[in-house]
C-alpha atoms as a PDB file:
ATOM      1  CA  UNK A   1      93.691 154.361 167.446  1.00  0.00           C
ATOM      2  CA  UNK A   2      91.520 153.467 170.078  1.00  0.00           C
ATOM      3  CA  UNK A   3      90.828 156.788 171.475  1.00  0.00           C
ATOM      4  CA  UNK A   4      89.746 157.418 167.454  1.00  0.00           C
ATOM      5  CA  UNK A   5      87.094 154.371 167.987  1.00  0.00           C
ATOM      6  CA  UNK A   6      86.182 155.947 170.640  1.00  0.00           C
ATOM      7  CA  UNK A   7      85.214 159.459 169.603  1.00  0.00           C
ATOM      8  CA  UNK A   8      83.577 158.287 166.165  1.00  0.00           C
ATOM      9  CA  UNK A   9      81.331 156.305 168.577  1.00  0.00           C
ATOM     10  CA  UNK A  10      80.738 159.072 170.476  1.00  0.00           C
ATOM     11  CA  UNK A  11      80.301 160.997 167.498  1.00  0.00           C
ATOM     12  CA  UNK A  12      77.729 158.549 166.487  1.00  0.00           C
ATOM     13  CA  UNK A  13      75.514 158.498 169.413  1.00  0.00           C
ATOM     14  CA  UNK A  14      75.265 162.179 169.371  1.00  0.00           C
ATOM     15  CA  UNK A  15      74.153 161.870 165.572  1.00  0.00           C
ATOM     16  CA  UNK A  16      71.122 159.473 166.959  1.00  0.00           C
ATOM     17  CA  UNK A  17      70.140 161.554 169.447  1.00  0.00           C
ATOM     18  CA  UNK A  18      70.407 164.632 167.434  1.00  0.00           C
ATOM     19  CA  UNK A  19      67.670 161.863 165.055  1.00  0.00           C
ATOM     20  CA  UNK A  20      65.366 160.880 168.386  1.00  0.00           C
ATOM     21  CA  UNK A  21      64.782 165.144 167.912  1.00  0.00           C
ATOM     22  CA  UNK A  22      64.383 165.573 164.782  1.00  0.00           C
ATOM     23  CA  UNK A  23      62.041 162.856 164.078  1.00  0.00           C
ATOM     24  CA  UNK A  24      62.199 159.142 161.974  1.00  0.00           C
ATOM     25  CA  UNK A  25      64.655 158.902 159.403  1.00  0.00           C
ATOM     26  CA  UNK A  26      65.174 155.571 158.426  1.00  0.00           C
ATOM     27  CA  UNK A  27      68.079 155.949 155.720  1.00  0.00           C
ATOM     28  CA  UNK A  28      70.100 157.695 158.515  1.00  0.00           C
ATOM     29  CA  UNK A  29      69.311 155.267 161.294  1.00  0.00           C
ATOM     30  CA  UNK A  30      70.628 152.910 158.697  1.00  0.00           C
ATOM     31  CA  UNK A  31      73.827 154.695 157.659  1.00  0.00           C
ATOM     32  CA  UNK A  32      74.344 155.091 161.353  1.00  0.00           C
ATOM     33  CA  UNK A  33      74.104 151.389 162.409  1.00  0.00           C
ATOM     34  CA  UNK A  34      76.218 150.573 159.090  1.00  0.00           C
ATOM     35  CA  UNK A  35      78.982 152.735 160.808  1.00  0.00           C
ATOM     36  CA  UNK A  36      78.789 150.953 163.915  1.00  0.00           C
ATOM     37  CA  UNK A  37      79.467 147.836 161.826  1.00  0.00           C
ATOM     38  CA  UNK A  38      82.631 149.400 160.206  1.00  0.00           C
ATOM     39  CA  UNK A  39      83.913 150.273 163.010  1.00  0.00           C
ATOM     40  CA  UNK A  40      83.431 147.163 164.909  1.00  0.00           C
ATOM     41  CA  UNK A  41      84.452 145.000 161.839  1.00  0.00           C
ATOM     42  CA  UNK A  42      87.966 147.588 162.270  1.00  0.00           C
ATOM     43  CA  UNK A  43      88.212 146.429 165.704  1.00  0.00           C
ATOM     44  CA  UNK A  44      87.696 142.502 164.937  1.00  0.00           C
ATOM     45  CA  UNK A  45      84.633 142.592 167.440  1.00  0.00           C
ATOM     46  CA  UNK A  46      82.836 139.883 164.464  1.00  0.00           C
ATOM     47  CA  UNK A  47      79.689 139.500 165.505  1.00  0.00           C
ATOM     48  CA  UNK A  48      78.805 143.306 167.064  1.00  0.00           C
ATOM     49  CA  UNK A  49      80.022 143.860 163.525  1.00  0.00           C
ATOM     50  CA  UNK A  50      77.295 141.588 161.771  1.00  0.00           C
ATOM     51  CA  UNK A  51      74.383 142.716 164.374  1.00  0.00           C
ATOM     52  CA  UNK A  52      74.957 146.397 163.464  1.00  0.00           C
ATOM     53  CA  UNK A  53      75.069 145.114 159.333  1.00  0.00           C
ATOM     54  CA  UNK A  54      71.896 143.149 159.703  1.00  0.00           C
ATOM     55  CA  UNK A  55      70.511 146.399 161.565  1.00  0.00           C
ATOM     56  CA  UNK A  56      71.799 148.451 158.823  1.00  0.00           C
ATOM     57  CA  UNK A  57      70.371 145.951 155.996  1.00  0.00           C
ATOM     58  CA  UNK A  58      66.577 145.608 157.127  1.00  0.00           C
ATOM     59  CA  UNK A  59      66.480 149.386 157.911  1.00  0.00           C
ATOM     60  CA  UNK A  60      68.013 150.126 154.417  1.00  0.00           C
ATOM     61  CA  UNK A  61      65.650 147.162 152.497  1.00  0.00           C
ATOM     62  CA  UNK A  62      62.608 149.618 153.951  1.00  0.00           C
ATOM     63  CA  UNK A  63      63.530 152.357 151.984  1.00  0.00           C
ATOM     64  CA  UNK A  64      64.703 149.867 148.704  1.00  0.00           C
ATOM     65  CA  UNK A  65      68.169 150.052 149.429  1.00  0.00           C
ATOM     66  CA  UNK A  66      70.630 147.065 150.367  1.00  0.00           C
ATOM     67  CA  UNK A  67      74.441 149.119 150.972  1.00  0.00           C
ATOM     68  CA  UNK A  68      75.242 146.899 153.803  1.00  0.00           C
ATOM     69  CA  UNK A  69      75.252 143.941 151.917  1.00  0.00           C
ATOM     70  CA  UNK A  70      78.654 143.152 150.407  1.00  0.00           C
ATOM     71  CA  UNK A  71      80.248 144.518 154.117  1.00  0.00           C
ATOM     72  CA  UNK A  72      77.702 141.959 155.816  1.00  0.00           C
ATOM     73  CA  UNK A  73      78.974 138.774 153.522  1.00  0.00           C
ATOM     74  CA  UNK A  74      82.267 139.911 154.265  1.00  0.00           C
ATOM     75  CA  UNK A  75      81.812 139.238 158.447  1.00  0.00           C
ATOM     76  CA  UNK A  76      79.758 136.357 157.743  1.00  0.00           C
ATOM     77  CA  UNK A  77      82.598 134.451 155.810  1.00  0.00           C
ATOM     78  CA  UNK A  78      85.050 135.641 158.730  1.00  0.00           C
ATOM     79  CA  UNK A  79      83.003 134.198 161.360  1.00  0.00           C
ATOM     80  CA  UNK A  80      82.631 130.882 159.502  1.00  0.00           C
ATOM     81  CA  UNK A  81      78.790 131.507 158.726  1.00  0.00           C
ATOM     82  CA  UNK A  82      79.580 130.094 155.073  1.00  0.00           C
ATOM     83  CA  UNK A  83      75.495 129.322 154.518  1.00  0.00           C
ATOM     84  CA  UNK A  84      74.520 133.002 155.266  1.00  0.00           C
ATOM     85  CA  UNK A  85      77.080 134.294 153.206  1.00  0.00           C
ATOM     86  CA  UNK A  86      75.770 132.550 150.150  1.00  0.00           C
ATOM     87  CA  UNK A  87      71.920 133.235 150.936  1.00  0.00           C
ATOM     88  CA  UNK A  88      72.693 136.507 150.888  1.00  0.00           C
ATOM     89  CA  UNK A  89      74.976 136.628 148.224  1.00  0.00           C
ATOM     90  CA  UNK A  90      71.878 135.216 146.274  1.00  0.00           C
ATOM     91  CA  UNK A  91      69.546 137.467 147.232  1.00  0.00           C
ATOM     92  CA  UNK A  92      71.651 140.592 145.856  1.00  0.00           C
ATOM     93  CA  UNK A  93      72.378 138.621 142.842  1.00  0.00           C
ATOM     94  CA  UNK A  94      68.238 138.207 142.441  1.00  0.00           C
ATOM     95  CA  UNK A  95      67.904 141.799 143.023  1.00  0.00           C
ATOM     96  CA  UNK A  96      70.488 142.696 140.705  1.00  0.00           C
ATOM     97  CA  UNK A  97      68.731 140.546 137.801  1.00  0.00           C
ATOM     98  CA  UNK A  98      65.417 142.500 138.726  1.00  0.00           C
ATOM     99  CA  UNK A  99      66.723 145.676 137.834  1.00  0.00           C
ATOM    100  CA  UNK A 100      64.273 146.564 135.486  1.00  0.00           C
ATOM    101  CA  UNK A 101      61.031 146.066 137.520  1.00  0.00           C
ATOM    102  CA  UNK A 102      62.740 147.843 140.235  1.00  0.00           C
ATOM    103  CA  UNK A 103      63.408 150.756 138.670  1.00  0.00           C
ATOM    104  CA  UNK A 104      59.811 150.934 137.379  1.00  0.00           C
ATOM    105  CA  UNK A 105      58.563 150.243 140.799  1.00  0.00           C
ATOM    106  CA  UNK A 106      61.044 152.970 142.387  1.00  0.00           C
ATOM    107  CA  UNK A 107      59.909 155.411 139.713  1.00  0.00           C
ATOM    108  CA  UNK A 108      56.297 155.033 140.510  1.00  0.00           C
ATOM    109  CA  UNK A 109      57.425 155.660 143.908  1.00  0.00           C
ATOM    110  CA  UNK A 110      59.046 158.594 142.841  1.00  0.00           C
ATOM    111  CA  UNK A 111      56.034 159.984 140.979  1.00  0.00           C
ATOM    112  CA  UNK A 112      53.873 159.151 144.275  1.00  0.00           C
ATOM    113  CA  UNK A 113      56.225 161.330 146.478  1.00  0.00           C
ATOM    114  CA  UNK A 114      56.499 164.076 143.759  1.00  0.00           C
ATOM    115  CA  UNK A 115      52.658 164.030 143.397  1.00  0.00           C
ATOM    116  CA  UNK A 116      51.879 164.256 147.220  1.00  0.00           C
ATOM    117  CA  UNK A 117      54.611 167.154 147.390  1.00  0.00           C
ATOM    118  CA  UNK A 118      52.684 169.172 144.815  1.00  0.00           C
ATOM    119  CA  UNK A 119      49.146 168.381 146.309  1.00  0.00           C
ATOM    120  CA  UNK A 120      48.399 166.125 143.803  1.00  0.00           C
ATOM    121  CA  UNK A 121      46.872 163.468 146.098  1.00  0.00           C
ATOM    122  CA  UNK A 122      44.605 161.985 143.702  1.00  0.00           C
ATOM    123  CA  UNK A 123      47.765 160.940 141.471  1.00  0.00           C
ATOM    124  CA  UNK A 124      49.602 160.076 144.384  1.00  0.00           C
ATOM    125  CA  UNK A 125      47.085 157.299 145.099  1.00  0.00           C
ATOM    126  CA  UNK A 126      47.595 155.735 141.785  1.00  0.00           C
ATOM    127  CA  UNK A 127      51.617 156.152 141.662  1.00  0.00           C
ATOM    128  CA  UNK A 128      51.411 154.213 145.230  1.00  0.00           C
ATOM    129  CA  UNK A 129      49.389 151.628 143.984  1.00  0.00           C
ATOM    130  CA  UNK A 130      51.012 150.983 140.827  1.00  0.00           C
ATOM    131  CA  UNK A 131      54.388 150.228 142.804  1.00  0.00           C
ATOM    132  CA  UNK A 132      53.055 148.182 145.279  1.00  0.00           C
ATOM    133  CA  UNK A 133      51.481 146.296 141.847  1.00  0.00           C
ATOM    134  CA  UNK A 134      54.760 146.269 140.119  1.00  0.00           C
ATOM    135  CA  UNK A 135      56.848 144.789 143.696  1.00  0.00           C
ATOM    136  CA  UNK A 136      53.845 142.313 144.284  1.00  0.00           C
ATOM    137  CA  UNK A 137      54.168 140.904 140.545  1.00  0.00           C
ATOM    138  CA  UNK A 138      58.303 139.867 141.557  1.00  0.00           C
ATOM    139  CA  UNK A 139      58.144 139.314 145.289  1.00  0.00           C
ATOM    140  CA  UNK A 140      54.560 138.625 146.268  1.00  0.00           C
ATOM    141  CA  UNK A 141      52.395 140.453 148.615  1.00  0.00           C
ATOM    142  CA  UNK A 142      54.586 139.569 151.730  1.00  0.00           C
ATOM    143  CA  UNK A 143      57.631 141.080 150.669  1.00  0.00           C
ATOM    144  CA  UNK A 144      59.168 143.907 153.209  1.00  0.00           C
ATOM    145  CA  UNK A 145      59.929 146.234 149.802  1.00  0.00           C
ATOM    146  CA  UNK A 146      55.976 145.518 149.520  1.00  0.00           C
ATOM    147  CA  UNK A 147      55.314 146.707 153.144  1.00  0.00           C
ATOM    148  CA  UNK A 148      57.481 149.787 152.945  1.00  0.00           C
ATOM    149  CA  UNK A 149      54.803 150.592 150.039  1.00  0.00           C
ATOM    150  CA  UNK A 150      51.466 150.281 151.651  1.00  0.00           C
ATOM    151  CA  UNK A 151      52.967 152.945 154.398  1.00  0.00           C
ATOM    152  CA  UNK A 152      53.574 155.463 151.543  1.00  0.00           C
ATOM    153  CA  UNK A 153      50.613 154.535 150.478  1.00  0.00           C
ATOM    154  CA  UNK A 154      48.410 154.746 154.066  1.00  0.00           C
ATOM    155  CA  UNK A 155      49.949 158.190 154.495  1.00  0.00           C
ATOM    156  CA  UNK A 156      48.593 159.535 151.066  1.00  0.00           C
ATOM    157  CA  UNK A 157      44.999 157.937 151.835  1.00  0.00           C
ATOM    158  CA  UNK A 158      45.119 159.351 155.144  1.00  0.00           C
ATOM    159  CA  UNK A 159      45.905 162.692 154.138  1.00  0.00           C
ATOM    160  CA  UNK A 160      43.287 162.014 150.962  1.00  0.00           C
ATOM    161  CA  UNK A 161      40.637 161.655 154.155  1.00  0.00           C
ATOM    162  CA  UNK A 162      40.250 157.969 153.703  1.00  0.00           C
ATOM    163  CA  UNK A 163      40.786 156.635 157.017  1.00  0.00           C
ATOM    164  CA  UNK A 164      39.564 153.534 156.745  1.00  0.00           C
ATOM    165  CA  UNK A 165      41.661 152.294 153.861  1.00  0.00           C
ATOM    166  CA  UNK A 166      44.524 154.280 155.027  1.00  0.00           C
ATOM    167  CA  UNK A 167      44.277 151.836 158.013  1.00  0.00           C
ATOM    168  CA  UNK A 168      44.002 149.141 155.989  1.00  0.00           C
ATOM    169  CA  UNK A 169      47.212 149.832 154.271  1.00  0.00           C
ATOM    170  CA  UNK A 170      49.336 150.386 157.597  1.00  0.00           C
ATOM    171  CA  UNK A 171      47.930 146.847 158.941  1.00  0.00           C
ATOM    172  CA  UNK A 172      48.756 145.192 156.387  1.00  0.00           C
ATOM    173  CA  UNK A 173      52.453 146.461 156.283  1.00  0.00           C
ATOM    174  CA  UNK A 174      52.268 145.741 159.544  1.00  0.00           C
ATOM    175  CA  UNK A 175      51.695 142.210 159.148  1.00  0.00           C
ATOM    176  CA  UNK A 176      53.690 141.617 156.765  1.00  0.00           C
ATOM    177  CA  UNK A 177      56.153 143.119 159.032  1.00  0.00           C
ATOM    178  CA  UNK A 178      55.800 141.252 161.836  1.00  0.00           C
ATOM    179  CA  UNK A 179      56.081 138.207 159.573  1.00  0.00           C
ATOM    180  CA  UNK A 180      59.508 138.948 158.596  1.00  0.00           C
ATOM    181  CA  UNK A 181      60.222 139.663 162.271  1.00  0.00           C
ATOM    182  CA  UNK A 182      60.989 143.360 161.277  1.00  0.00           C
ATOM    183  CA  UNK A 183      60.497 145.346 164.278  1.00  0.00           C
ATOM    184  CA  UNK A 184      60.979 148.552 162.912  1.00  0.00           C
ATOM    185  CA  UNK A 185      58.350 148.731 160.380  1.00  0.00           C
ATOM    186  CA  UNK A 186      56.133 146.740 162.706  1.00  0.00           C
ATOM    187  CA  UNK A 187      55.922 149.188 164.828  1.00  0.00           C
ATOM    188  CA  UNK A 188      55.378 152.192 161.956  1.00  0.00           C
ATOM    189  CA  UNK A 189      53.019 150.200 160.377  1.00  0.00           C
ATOM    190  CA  UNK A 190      51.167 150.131 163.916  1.00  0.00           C
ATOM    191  CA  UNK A 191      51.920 153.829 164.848  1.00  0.00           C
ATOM    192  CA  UNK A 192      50.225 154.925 161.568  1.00  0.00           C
ATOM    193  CA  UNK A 193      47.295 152.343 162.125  1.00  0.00           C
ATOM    194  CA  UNK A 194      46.572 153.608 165.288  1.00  0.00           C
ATOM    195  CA  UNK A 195      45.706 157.327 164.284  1.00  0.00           C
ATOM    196  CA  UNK A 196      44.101 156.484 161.493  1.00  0.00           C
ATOM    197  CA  UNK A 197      41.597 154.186 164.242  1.00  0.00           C
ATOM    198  CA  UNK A 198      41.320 157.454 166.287  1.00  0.00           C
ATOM    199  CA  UNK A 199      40.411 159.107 163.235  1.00  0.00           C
ATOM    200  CA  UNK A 200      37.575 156.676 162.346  1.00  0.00           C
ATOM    201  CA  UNK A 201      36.771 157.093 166.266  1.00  0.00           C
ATOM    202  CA  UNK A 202      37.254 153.341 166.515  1.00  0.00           C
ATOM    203  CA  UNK A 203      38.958 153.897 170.165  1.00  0.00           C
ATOM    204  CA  UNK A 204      39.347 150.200 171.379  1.00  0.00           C
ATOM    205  CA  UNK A 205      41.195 149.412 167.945  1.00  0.00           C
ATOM    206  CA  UNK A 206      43.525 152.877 168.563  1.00  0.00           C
ATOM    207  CA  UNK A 207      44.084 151.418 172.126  1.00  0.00           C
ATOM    208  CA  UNK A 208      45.170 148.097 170.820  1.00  0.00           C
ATOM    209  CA  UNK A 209      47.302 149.263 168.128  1.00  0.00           C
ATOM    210  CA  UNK A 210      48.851 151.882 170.128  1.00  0.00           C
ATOM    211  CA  UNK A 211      50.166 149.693 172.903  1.00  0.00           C
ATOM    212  CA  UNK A 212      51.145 147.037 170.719  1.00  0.00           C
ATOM    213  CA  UNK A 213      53.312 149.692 168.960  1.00  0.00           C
ATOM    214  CA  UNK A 214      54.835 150.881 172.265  1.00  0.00           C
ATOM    215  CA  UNK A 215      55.331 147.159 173.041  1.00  0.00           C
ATOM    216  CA  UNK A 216      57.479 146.888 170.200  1.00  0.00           C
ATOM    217  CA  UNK A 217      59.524 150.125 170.417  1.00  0.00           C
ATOM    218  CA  UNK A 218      60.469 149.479 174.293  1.00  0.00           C
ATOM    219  CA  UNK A 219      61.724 145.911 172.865  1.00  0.00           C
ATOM    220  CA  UNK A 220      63.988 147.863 170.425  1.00  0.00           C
ATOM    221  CA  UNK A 221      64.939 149.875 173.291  1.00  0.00           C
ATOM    222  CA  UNK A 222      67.099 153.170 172.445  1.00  0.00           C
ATOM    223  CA  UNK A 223      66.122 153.399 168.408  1.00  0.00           C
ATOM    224  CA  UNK A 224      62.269 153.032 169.218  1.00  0.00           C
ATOM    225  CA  UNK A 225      62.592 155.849 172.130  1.00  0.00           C
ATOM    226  CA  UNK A 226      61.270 158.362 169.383  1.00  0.00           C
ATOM    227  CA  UNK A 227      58.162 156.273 168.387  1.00  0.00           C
ATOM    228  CA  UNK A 228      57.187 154.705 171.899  1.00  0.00           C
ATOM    229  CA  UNK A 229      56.729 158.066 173.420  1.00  0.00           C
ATOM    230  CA  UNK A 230      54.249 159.034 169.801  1.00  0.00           C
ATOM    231  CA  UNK A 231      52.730 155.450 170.776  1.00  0.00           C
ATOM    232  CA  UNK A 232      51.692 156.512 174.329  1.00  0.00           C
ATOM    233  CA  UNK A 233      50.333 160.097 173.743  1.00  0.00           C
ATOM    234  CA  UNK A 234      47.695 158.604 170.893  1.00  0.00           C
ATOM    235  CA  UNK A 235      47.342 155.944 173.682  1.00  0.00           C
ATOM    236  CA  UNK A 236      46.053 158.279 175.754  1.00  0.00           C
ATOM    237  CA  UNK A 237      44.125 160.095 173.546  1.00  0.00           C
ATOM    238  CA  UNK A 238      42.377 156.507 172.571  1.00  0.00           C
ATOM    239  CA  UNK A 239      42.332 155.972 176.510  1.00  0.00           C
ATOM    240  CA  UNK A 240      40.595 159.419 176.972  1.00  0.00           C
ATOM    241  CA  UNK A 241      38.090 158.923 173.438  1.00  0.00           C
ATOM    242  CA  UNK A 242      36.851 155.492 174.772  1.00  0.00           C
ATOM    243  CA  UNK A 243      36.135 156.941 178.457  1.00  0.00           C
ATOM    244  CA  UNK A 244      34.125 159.632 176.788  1.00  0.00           C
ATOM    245  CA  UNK A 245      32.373 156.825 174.335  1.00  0.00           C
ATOM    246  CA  UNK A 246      31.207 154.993 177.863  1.00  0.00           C
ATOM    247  CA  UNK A 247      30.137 157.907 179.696  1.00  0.00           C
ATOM    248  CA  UNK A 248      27.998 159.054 176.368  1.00  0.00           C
ATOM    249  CA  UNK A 249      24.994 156.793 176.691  1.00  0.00           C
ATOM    250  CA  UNK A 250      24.472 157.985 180.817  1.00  0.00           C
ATOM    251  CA  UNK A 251      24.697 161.662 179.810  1.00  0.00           C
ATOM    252  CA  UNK A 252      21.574 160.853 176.962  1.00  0.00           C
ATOM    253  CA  UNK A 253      19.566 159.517 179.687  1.00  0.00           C
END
């Protein structure tokens, strides 16, 4: 049984590595890390079991989903953590009863996405929009389902060619990330902030932004590899844009 553990761990590695080349996909880094918590709740290793659940829960809650949730009260109640078993059997149970403005919000999502696809990135604008709306009505404007928004959002305005609000969108989740201590989206929402700065040519805010995000995704260590190494390319192409924004005003005279 053990050497089973073992190669569906290996097996699992070599799925997030195969992910670090592929690029960011957050509902796989999610069912990945809720697979590490099966098979650590399988092995009665308790609390690797609830890290790799919690892991699996805020990646999953970025892309509206929850799946880790029941698996995650179960571990809590085994390891005697009685009050964050209820909280978060009460938060389910509040997202349950909001059923109906999520599925508005998710299908304004789903128009967004669809829109983009086509081209449509005029529409896409307003589909974004009107789901952030919809999730800020129930969970207020700091939500995390709220931040996962905006970044749909920035990446339609960005490719729509408006940097600046694009930016604005992508600090905001940002914030809001950071807020709910969600490192992940923290450092998205500061990935996608940064080259939208280059684009506005704002290099000192691009510089900023970029090694913040690389901050963040060397704290997160093996899951962030993807996203630090993004981080420090656009940090150098900041670096290089600000170098050529000082030497500017000696090659005029």
């Amino acid at each position: 049984i053990c050497m089973q553990f073992d190669e569906a761990k290996r097996m699992l590695d070599g799925a997030e590595a195969s992910l670090a080349g592929f690029g960011i996909d957050i509902a796989l880094e999610a069912d990945i890390a809720r697979t590490r918590g099966f098979l650590a709740n399988a092995q009665d290793s308790l609390d690797e079991a609830a890290r790799q659940y919690e892991r699996s829960l805020d990646l999953d809650r970025q892309v509206g989903g929850d799946s880790a949730g029941p698996e995650l009260i179960e571990v809590y109640t085994k390891l005697g953590r009685t009050a964050d078993a209820q909280a978060l059997k009460s938060q389910l149970k509040t997202k349950d009863t909001a059923g109906i403005v999520f599925s508005a919000a998710d299908r304004a999502g789903e128009q967004c996405e669809h829109a983009e696809q086509n081209g449509e990135l005029e529409q896409a604008i307003v589909h974004c929009s009107e789901a952030i709306a919809i999730d800020e009505a129930k969970f207020g404007a700091d939500d995390s389902f709220v931040a996962q928004r905006r970044m749909s959002l920035g990446r339609v305005l960005a490719l729509h060619g408006d940097h600046a609000k694009s930016r604005a969108q992508y600090l905001a989740a940002a914030a809001t990330a950071e807020g709910h201590h969600a490192k992940d989206a923290l450092m998205y929402g500061l990935l996608g902030a940064g080259k939208e700065s280059l684009a506005l040519d704002d290099a000192p805010a691009a510089i900023d932004q970029y090694r913040r995000c690389a901050d963040v995704a060397r704290e997160l260590g093996k899951p962030g590899d993807e996203v630090r190494l993004s981080a420090r390319a656009g940090l150098g192409r900041a670096l290089t844009a600000a170098q050529q924004d000082a030497a500017a005003p000696t090659r005029a005279r």
